[in-house]
Protein backbone atom coordinates (compact mmCIF):
# COMPACT_ATOMS: atom_id res chain seq x y z
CA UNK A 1 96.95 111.25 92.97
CA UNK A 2 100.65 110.11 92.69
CA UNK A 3 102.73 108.14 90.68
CA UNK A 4 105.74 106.48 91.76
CA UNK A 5 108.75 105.03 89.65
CA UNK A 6 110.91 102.66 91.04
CA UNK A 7 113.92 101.22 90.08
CA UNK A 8 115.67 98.52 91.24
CA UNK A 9 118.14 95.61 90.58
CA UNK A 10 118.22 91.52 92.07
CA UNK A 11 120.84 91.21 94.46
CA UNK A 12 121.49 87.45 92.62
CA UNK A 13 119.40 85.43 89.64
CA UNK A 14 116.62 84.01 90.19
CA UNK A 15 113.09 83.35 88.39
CA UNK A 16 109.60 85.11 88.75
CA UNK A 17 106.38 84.27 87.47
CA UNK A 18 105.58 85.40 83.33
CA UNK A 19 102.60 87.36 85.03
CA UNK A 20 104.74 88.68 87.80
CA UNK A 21 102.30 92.09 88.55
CA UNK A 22 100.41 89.43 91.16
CA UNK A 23 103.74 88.39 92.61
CA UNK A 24 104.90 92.31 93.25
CA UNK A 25 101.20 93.03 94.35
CA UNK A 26 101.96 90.68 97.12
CA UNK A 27 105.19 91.42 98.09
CA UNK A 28 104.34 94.98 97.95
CA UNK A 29 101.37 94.52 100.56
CA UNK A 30 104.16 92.82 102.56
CA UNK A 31 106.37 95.82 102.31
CA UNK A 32 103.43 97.76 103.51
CA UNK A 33 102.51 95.62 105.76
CA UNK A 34 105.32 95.70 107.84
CA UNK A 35 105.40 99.18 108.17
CA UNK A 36 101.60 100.15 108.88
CA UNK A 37 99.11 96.75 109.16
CA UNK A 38 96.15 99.19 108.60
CA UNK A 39 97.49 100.66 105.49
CA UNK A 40 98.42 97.81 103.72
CA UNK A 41 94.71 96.22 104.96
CA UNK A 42 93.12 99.61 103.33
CA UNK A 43 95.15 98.79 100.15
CA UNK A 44 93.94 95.23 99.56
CA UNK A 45 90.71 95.91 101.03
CA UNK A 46 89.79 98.99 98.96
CA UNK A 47 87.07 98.93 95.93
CA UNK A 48 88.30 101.85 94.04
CA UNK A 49 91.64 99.64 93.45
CA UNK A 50 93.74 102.09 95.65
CA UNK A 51 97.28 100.47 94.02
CA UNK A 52 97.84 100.63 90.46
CA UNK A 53 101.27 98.47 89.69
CA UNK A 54 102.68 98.19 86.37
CA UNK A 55 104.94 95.21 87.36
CA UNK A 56 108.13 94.83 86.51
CA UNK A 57 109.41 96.32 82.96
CA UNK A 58 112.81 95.16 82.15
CA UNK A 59 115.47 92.69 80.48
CA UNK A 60 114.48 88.54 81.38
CA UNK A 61 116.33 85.59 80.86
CA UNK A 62 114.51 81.88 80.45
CA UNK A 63 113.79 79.84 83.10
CA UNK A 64 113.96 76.06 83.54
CA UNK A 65 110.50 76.39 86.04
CA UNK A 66 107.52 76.47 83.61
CA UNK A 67 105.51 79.97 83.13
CA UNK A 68 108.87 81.62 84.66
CA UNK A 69 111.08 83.89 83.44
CA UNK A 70 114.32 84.91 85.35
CA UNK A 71 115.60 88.50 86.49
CA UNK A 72 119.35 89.08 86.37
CA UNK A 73 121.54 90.65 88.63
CA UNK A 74 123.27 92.88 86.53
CA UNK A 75 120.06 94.38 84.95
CA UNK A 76 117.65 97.00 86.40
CA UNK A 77 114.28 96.66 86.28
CA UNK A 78 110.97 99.46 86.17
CA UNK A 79 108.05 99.38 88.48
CA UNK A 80 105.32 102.05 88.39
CA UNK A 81 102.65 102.50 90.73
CA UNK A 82 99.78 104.78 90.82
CA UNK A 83 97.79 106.18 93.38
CA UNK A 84 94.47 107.70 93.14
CA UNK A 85 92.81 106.89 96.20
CA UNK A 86 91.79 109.69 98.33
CA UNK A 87 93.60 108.19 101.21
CA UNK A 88 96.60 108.10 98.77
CA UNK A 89 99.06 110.30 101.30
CA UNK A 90 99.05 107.47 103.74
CA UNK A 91 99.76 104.81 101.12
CA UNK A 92 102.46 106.97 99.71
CA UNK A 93 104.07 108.14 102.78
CA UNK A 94 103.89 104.40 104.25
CA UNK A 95 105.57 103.06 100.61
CA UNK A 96 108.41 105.84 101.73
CA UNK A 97 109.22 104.85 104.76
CA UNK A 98 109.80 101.58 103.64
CA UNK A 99 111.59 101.78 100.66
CA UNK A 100 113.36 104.84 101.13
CA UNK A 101 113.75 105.72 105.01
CA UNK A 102 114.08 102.29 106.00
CA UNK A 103 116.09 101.47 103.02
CA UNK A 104 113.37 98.05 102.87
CA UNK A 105 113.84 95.11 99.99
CA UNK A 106 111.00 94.01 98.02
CA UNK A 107 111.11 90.06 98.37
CA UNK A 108 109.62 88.11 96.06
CA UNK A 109 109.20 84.04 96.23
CA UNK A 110 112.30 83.11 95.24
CA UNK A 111 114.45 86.39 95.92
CA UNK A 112 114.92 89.87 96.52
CA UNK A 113 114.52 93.26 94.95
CA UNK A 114 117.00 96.21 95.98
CA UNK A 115 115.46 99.48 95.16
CA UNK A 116 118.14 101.77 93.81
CA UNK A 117 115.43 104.52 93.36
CA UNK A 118 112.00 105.97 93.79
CA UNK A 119 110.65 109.12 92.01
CA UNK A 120 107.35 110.53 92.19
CA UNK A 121 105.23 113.15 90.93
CA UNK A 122 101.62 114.38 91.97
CA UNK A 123 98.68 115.93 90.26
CA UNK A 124 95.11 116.24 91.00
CA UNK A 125 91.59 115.91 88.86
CA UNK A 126 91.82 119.73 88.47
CA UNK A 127 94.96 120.04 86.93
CA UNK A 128 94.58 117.34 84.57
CA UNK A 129 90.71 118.93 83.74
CA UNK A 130 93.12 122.22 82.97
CA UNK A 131 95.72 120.79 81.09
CA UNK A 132 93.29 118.72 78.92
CA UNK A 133 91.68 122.46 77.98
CA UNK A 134 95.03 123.19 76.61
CA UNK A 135 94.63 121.14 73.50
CA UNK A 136 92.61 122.55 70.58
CA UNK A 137 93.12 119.72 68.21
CA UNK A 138 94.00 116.38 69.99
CA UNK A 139 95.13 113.10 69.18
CA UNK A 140 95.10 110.68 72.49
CA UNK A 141 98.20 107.99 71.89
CA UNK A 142 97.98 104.64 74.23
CA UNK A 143 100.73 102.48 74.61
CA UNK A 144 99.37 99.34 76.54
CA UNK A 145 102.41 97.99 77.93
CA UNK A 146 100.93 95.38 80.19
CA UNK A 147 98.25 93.23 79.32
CA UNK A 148 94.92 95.31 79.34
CA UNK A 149 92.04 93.09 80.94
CA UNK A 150 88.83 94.87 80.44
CA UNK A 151 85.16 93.08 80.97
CA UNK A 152 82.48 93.89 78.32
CA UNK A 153 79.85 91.77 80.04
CA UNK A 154 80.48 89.64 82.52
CA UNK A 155 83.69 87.60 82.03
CA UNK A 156 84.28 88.45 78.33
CA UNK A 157 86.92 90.39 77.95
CA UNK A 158 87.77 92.45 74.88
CA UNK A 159 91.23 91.68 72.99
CA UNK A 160 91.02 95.32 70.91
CA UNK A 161 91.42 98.93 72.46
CA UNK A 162 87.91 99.93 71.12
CA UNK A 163 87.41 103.27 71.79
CA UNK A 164 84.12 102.91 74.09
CA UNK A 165 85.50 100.10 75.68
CA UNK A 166 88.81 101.82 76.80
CA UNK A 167 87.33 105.16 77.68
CA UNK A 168 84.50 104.04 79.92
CA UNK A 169 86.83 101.94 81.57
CA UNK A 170 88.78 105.21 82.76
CA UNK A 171 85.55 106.93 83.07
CA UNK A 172 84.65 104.64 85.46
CA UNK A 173 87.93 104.99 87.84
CA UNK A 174 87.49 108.61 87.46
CA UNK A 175 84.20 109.13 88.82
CA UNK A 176 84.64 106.61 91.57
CA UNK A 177 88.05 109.23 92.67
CA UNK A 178 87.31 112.52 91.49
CA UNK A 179 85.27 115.17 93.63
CA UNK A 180 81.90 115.48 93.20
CA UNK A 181 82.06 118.25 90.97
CA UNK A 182 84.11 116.98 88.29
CA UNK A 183 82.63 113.77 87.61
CA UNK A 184 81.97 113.16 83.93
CA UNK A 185 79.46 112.70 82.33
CA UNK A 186 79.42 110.90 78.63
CA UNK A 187 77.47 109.26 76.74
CA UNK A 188 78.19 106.25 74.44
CA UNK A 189 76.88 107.25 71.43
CA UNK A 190 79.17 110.20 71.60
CA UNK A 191 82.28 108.70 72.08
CA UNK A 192 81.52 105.87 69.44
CA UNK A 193 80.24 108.82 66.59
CA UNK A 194 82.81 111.57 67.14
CA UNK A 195 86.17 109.20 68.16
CA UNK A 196 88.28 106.93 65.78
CA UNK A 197 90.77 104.28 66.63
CA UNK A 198 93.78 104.33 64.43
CA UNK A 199 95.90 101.10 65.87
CA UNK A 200 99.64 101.14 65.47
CA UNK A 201 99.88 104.91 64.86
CA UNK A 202 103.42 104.90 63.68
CA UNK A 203 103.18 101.29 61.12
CA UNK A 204 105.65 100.08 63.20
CA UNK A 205 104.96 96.26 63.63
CA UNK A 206 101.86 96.26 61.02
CA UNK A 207 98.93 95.00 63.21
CA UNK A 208 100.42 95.50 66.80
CA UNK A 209 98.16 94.13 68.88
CA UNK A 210 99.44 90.60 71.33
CA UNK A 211 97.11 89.01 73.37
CA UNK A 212 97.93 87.13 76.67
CA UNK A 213 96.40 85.32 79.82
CA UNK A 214 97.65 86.19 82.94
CA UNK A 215 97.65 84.86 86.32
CA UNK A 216 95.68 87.94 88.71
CA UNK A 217 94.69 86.18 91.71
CA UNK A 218 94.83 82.36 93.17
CA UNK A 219 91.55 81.73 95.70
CA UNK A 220 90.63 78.56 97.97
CA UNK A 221 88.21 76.37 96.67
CA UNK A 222 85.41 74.67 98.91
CA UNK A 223 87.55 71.54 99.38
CA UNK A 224 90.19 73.96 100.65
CA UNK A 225 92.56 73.23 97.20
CA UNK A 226 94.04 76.11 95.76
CA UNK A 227 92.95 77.35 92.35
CA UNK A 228 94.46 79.81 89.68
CA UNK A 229 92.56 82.88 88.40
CA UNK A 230 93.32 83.96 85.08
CA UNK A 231 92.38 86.92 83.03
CA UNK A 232 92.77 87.70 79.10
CA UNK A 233 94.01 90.87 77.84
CA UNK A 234 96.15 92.92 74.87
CA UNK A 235 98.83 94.56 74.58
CA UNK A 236 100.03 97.32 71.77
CA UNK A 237 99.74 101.18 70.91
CA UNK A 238 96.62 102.83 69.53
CA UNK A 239 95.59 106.33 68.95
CA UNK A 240 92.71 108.15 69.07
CA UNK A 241 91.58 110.82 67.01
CA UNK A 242 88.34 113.17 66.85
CA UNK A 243 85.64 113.96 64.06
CA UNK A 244 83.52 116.62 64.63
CA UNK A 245 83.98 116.85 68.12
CA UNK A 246 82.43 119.48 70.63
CA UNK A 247 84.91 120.33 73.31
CA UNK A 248 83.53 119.15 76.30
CA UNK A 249 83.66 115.54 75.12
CA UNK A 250 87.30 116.11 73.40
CA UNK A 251 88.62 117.61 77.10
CA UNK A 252 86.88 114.37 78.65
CA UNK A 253 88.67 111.89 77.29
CA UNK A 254 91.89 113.76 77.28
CA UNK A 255 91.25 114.21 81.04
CA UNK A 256 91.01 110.46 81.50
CA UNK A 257 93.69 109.67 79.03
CA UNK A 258 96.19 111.52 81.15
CA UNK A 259 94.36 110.15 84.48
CA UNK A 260 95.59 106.28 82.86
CA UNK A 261 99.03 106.96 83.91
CA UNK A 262 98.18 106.81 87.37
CA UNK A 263 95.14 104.48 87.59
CA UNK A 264 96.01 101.94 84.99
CA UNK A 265 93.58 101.23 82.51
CA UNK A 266 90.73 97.88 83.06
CA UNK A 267 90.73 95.56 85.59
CA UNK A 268 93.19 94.08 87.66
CA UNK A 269 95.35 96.82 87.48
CA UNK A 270 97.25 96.22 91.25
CA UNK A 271 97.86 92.92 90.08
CA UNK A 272 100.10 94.21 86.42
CA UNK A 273 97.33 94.60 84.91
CA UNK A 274 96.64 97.60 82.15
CA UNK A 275 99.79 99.72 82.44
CA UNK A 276 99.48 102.55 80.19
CA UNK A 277 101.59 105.47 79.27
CA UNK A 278 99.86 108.10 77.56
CA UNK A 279 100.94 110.84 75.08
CA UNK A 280 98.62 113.77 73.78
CA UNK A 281 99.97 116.32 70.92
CA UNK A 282 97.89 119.07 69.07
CA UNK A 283 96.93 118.49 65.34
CA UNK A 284 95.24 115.56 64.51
């Protein structure tokens, strides 16, 4: 698994969607796409989600173009992207040669992106199973900083981080990534009787949580028009704390906690989706 952060400035003004994850999605199968055709097929074509992109985090103007906001040139601007496919070294070697070696763009609709600089760091399911066993006395901090999509049945999608909800969500993408041995294996009832959600851990805004619709994908209807997909989600910062909690479940969802950073957390997550970063500290 990898994790890549990217930074990078517009080489003039000029506007990009509000949801803009599904714009960089695209442009970032471009990038890959003109570097290895296979690759960037494997990417869109993959059902464990192979991309996780945060979109872009950074300073916007207004725009005059409705649903637009507009990226300056004299501001730089985040992108994370996660990796936890088990094909991820050809993804991450083929997002290096483009945007490193090569020295590539990333163009968007209506202009381009020149990356100024791309870090990465690695783990594996082991080593976050190990470091979760490090913590005696957890509490799990979320800060959703994109809007976080996830589907309790069918289309309805919750607008709270409830505990069950958020964890099974990451349970999900680690079991569909992990080895065989370390799958996990939790029930519901446990997770809803010995976890609490304690939104807005700090009292910083009162009741923290926004709510937003966001543009994820755009599909061809039968009469060849093209239609908008949209998808409701929250943003905000909970934590979660334990109550009488044996160990294996507490080094669970700390496992999958820290896993978040790199697989984003609910659905959609190539497309901006569920961007999550993630801090754990000892003591309740």
């Amino acid at each position: 698994m990898r994790r890549i952060d990217v930074t990078a400035h517009p080489r003039s003004r000029f506007p990009v969607p509000v949801s803009d994850g599904y714009s960089v999605y695209s442009a970032l199968l471009g990038v890959l796409e003109d570097v290895d055709a296979e690759v960037s097929a494997h990417v869109h074509d993959s059902p464990l989600g192979s991309l996780h992109n945060s979109g872009l985090q950074g300073v916007f103007a207004d725009s005059d173009r409705d649903f637009h906001k507009t990226l300056l040139p004299d501001e730089e601007y985040q992108l994370t992207l996660g990796i936890v496919d088990p094909a991820d070294s050809e993804i991450f070697q083929t997002l290096v040669n483009a945007l490193v070696l090569q020295g590539d763009t990333i163009e968007l609709s209506h202009g381009s992106l020149q990356v100024d600089s791309f870090e990465s760091s690695n783990t594996t399911h082991e080593e976050l199973v190990a470091a979760a066993g490090e913590y005696e006395d957890p509490t799990i901090e979320l800060c959703f900083q994109t809007p976080t999509c996830i589907e309790l049945a069918g289309d309805v999608t919750t607008m709270f981080p409830s505990r069950w909800a958020v964890f099974n969500s990451l349970l999900g993408k680690w079991n569909r990534s992990c080895p065989e041995e370390l799958q996990l294996d939790v029930e519901k009832s446990a997770v809803e009787s010995q976890a609490i959600e304690k939104p807005d851990p700090e009292q910083q805004d009162g009741y923290c949580f926004d709510t937003h619709s966001l543009l994820v994908n755009r599909v061809e209807n039968d009469d060849g028009k093209t239609r908008n997909l949209f998808s409701q989600g929250f943003t905000g910062t909970c934590a979660y704390e334990f109550k009488n909690a044996d160990e294996s479940l507490r080094n669970a969802l700390v496992a999958v906690a820290l896993f978040g950073e790199y697989s984003g957390v609910g659905s959609s997550v190539a497309r901006g989706c569920g961007n999550v970063e993630v801090t754990v500290t000892n003591g309740g």
